[in-house]
PDB file of N, CA and C in Angstrom:
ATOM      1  N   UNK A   1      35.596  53.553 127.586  1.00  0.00           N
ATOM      2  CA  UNK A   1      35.730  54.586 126.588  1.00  0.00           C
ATOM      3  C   UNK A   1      37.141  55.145 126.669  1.00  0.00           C
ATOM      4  N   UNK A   2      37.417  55.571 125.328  1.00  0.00           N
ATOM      5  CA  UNK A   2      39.144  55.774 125.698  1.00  0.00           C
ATOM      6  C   UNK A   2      39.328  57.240 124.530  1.00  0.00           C
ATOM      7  N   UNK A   3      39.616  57.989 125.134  1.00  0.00           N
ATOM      8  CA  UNK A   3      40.516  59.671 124.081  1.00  0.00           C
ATOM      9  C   UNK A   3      41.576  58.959 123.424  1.00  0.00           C
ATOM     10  N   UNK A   4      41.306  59.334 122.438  1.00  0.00           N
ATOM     11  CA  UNK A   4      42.672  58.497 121.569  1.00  0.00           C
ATOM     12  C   UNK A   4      42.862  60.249 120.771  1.00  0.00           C
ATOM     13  N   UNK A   5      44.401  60.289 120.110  1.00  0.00           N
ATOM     14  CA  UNK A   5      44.545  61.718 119.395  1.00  0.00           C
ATOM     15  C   UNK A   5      45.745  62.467 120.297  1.00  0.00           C
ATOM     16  N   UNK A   6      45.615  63.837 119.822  1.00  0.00           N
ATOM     17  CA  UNK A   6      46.087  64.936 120.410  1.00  0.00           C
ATOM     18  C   UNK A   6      45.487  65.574 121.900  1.00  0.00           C
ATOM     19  N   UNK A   7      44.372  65.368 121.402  1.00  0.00           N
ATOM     20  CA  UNK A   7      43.259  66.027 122.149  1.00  0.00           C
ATOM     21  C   UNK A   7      42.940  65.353 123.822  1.00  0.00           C
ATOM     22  N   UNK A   8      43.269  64.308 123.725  1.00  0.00           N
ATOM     23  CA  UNK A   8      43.255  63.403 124.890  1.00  0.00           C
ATOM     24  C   UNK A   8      43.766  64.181 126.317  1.00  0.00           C
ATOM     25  N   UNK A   9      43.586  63.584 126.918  1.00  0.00           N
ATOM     26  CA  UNK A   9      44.217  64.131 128.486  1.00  0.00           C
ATOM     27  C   UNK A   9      45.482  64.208 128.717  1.00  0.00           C
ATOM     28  N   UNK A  10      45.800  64.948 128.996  1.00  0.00           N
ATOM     29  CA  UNK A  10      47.473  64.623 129.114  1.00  0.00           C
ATOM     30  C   UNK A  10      48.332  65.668 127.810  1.00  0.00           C
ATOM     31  N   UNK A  11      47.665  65.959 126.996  1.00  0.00           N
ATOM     32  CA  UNK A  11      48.428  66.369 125.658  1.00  0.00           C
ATOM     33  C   UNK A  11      48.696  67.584 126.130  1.00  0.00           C
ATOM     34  N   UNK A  12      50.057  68.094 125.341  1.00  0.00           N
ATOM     35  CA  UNK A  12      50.774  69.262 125.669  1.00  0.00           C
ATOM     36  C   UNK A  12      49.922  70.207 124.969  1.00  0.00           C
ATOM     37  N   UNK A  13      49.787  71.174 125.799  1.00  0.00           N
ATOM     38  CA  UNK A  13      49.367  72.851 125.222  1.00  0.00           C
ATOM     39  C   UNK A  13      50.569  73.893 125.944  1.00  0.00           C
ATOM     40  N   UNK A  14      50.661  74.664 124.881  1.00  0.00           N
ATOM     41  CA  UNK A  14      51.372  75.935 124.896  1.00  0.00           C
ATOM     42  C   UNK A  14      50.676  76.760 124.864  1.00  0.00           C
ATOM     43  N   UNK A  15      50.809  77.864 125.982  1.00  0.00           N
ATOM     44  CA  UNK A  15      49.806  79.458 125.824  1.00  0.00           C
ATOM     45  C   UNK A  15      50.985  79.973 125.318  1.00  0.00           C
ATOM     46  N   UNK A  16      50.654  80.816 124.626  1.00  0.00           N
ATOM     47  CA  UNK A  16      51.649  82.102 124.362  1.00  0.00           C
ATOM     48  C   UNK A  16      51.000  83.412 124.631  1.00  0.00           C
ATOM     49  N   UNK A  17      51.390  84.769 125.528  1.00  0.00           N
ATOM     50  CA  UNK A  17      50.538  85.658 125.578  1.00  0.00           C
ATOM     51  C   UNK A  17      51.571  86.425 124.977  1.00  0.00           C
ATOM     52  N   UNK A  18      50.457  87.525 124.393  1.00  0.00           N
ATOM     53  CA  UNK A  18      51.128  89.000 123.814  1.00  0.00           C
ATOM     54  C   UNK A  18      51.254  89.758 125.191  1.00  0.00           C
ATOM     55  N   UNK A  19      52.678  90.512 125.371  1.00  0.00           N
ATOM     56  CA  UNK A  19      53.244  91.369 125.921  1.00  0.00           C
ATOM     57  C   UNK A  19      52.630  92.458 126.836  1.00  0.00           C
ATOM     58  N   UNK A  20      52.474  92.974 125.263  1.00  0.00           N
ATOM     59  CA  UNK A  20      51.759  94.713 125.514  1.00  0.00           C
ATOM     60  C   UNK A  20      49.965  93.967 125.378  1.00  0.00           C
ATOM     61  N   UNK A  21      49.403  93.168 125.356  1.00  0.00           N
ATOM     62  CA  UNK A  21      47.735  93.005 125.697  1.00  0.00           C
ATOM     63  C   UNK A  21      47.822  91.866 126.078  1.00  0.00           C
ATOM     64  N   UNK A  22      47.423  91.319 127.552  1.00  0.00           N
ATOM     65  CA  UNK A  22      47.575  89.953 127.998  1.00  0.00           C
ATOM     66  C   UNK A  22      46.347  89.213 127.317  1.00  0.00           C
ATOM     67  N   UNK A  23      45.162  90.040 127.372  1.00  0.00           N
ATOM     68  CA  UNK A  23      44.168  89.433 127.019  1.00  0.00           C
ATOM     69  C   UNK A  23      44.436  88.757 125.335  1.00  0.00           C
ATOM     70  N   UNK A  24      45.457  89.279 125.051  1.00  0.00           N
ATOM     71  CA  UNK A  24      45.614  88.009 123.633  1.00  0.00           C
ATOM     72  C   UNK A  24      46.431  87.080 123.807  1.00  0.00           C
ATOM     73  N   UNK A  25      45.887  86.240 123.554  1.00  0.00           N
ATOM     74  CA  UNK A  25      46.642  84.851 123.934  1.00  0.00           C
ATOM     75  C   UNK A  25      46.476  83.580 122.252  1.00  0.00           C
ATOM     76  N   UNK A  26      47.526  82.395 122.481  1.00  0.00           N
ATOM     77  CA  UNK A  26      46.845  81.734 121.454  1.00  0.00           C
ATOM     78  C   UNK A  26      47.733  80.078 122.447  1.00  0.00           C
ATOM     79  N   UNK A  27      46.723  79.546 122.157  1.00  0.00           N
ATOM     80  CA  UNK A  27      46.738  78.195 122.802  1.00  0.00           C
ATOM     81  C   UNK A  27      47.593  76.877 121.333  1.00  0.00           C
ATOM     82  N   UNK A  28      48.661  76.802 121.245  1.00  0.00           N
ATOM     83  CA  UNK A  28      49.273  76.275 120.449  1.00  0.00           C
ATOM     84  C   UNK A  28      49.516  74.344 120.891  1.00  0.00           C
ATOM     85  N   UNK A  29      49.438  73.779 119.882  1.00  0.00           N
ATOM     86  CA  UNK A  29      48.760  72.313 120.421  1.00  0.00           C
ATOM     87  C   UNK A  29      47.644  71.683 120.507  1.00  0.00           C
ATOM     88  N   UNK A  30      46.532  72.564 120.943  1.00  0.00           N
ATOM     89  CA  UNK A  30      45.193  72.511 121.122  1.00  0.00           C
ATOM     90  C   UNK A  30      44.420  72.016 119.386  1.00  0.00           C
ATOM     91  N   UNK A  31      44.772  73.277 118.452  1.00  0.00           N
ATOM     92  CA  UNK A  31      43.939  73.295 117.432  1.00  0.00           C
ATOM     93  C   UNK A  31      44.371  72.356 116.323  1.00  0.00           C
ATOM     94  N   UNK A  32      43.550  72.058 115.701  1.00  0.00           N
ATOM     95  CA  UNK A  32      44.443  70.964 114.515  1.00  0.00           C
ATOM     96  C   UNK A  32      43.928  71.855 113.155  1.00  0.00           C
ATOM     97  N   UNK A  33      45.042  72.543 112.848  1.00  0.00           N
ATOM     98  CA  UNK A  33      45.033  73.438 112.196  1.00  0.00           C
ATOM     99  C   UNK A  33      44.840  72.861 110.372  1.00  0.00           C
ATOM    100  N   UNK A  34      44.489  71.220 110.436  1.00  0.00           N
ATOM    101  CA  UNK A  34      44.352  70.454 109.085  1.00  0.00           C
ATOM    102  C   UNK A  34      42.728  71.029 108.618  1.00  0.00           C
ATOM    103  N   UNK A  35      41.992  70.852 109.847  1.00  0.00           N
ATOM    104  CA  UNK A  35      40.635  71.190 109.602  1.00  0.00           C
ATOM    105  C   UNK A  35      39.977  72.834 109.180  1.00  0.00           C
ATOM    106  N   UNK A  36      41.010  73.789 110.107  1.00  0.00           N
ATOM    107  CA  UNK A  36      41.223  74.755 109.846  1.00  0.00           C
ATOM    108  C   UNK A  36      41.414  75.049 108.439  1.00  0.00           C
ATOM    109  N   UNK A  37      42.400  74.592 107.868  1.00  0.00           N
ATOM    110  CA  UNK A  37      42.698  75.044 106.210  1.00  0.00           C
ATOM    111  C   UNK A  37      41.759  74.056 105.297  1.00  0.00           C
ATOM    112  N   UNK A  38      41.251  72.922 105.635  1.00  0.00           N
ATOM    113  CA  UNK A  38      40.393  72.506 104.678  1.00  0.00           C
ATOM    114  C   UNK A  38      38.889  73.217 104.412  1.00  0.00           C
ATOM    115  N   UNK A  39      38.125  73.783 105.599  1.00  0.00           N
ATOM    116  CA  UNK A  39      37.342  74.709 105.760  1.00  0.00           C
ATOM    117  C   UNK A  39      37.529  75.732 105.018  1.00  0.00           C
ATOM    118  N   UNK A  40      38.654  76.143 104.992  1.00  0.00           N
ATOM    119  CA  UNK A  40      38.919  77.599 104.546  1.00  0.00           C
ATOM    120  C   UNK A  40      39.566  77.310 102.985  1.00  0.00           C
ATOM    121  N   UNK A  41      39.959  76.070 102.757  1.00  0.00           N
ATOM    122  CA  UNK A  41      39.952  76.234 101.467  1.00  0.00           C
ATOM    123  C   UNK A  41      38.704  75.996 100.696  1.00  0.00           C
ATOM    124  N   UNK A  42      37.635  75.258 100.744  1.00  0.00           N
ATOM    125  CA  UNK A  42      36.072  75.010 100.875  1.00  0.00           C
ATOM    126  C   UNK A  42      35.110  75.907 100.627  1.00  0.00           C
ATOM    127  N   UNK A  43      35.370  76.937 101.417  1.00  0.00           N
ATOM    128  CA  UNK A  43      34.975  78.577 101.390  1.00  0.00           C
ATOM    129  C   UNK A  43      35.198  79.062 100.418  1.00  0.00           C
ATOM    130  N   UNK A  44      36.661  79.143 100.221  1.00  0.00           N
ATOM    131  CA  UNK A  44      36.744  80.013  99.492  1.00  0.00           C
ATOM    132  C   UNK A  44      36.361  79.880  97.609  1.00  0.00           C
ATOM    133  N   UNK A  45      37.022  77.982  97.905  1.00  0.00           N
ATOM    134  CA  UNK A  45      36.341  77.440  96.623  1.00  0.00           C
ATOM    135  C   UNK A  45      34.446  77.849  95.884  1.00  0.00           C
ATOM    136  N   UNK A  46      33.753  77.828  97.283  1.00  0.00           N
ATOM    137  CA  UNK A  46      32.744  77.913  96.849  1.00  0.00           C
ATOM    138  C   UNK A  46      32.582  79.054  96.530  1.00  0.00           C
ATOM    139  N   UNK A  47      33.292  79.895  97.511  1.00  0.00           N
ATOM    140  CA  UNK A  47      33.260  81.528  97.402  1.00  0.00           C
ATOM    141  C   UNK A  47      33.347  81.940  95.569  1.00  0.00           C
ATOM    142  N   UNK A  48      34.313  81.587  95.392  1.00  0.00           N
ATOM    143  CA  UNK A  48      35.021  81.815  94.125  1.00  0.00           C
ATOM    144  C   UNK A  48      34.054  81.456  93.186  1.00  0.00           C
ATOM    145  N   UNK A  49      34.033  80.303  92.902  1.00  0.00           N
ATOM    146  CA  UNK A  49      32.237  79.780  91.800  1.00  0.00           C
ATOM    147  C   UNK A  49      31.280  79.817  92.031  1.00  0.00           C
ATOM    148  N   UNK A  50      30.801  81.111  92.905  1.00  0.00           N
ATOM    149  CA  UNK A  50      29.559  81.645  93.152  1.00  0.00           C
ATOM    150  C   UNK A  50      29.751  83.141  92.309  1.00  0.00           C
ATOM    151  N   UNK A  51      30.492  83.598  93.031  1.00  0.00           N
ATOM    152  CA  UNK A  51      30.716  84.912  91.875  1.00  0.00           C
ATOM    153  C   UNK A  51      31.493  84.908  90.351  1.00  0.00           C
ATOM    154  N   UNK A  52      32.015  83.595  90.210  1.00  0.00           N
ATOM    155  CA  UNK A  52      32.218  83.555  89.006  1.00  0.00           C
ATOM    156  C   UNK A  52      30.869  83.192  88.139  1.00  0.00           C
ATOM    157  N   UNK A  53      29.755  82.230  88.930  1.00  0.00           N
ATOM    158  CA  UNK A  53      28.271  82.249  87.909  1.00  0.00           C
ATOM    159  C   UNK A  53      27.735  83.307  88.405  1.00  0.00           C
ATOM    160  N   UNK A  54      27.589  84.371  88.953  1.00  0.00           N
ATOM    161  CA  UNK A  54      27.143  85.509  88.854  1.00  0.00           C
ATOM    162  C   UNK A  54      27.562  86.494  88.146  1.00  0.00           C
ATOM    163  N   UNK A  55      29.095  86.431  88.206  1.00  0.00           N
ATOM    164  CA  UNK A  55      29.030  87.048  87.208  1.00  0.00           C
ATOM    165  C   UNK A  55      29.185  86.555  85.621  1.00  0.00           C
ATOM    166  N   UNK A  56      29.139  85.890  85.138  1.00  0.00           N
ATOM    167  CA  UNK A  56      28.693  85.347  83.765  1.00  0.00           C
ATOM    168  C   UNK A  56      27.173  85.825  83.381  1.00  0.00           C
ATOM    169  N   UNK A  57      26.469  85.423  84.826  1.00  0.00           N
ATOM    170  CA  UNK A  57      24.639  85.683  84.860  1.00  0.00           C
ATOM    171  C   UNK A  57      25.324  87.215  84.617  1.00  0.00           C
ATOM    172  N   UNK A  58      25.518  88.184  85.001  1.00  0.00           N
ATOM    173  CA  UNK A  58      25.320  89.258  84.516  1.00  0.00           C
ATOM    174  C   UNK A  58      25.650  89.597  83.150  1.00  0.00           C
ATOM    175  N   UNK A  59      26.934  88.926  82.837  1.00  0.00           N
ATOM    176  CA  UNK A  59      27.478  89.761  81.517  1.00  0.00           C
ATOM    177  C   UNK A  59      26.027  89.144  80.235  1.00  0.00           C
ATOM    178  N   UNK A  60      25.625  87.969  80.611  1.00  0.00           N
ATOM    179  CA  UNK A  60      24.986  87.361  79.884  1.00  0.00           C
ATOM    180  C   UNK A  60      23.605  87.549  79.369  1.00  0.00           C
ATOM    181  N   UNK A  61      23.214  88.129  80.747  1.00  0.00           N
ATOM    182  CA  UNK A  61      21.848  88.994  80.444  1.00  0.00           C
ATOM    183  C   UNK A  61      21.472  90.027  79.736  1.00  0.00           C
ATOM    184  N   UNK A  62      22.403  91.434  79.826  1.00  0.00           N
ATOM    185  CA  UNK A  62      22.348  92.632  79.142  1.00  0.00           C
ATOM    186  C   UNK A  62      22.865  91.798  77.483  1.00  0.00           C
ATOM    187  N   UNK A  63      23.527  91.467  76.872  1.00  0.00           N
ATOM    188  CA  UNK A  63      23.317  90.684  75.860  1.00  0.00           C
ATOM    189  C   UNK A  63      22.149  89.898  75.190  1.00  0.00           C
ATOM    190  N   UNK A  64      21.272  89.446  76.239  1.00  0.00           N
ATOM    191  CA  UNK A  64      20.139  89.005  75.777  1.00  0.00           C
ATOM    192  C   UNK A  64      20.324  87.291  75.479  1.00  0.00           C
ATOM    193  N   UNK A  65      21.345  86.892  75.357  1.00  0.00           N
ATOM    194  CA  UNK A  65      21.486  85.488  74.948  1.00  0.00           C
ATOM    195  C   UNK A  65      20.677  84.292  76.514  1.00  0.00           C
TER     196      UNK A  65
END
């Protein structure tokens, strides 16, 4: 079996900590930030044409049509 990728053994990670709060940190290298924005564009897509047929369902109802 073999890690093939970023993710594999050996791959570089960067911590970076905040200053003034150690406890924040962000692990740079680690995340593959492609999956990150496709998720989140996904969301929001659906986000978006859910309240756009809701709201149509509303304007559409008090009209009666």
């Amino acid at each position: 079996m073999s890690v093939e990728g970023r993710f594999g053994v050996g791959a570089a990670v960067t911590v970076r900590y905040d200053v003034a709060d150690p406890r924040r940190f962000e692990i740079q290298g680690w995340d593959a930030t492609t999956a990150d924005r496709v998720f989140a564009v996904v969301g929001s897509l659906l986000t978006g044409t859910t309240l756009l047929a809701l709201l149509i369902r509303l304007l559409i109802r008090p009209l009666g049509l």
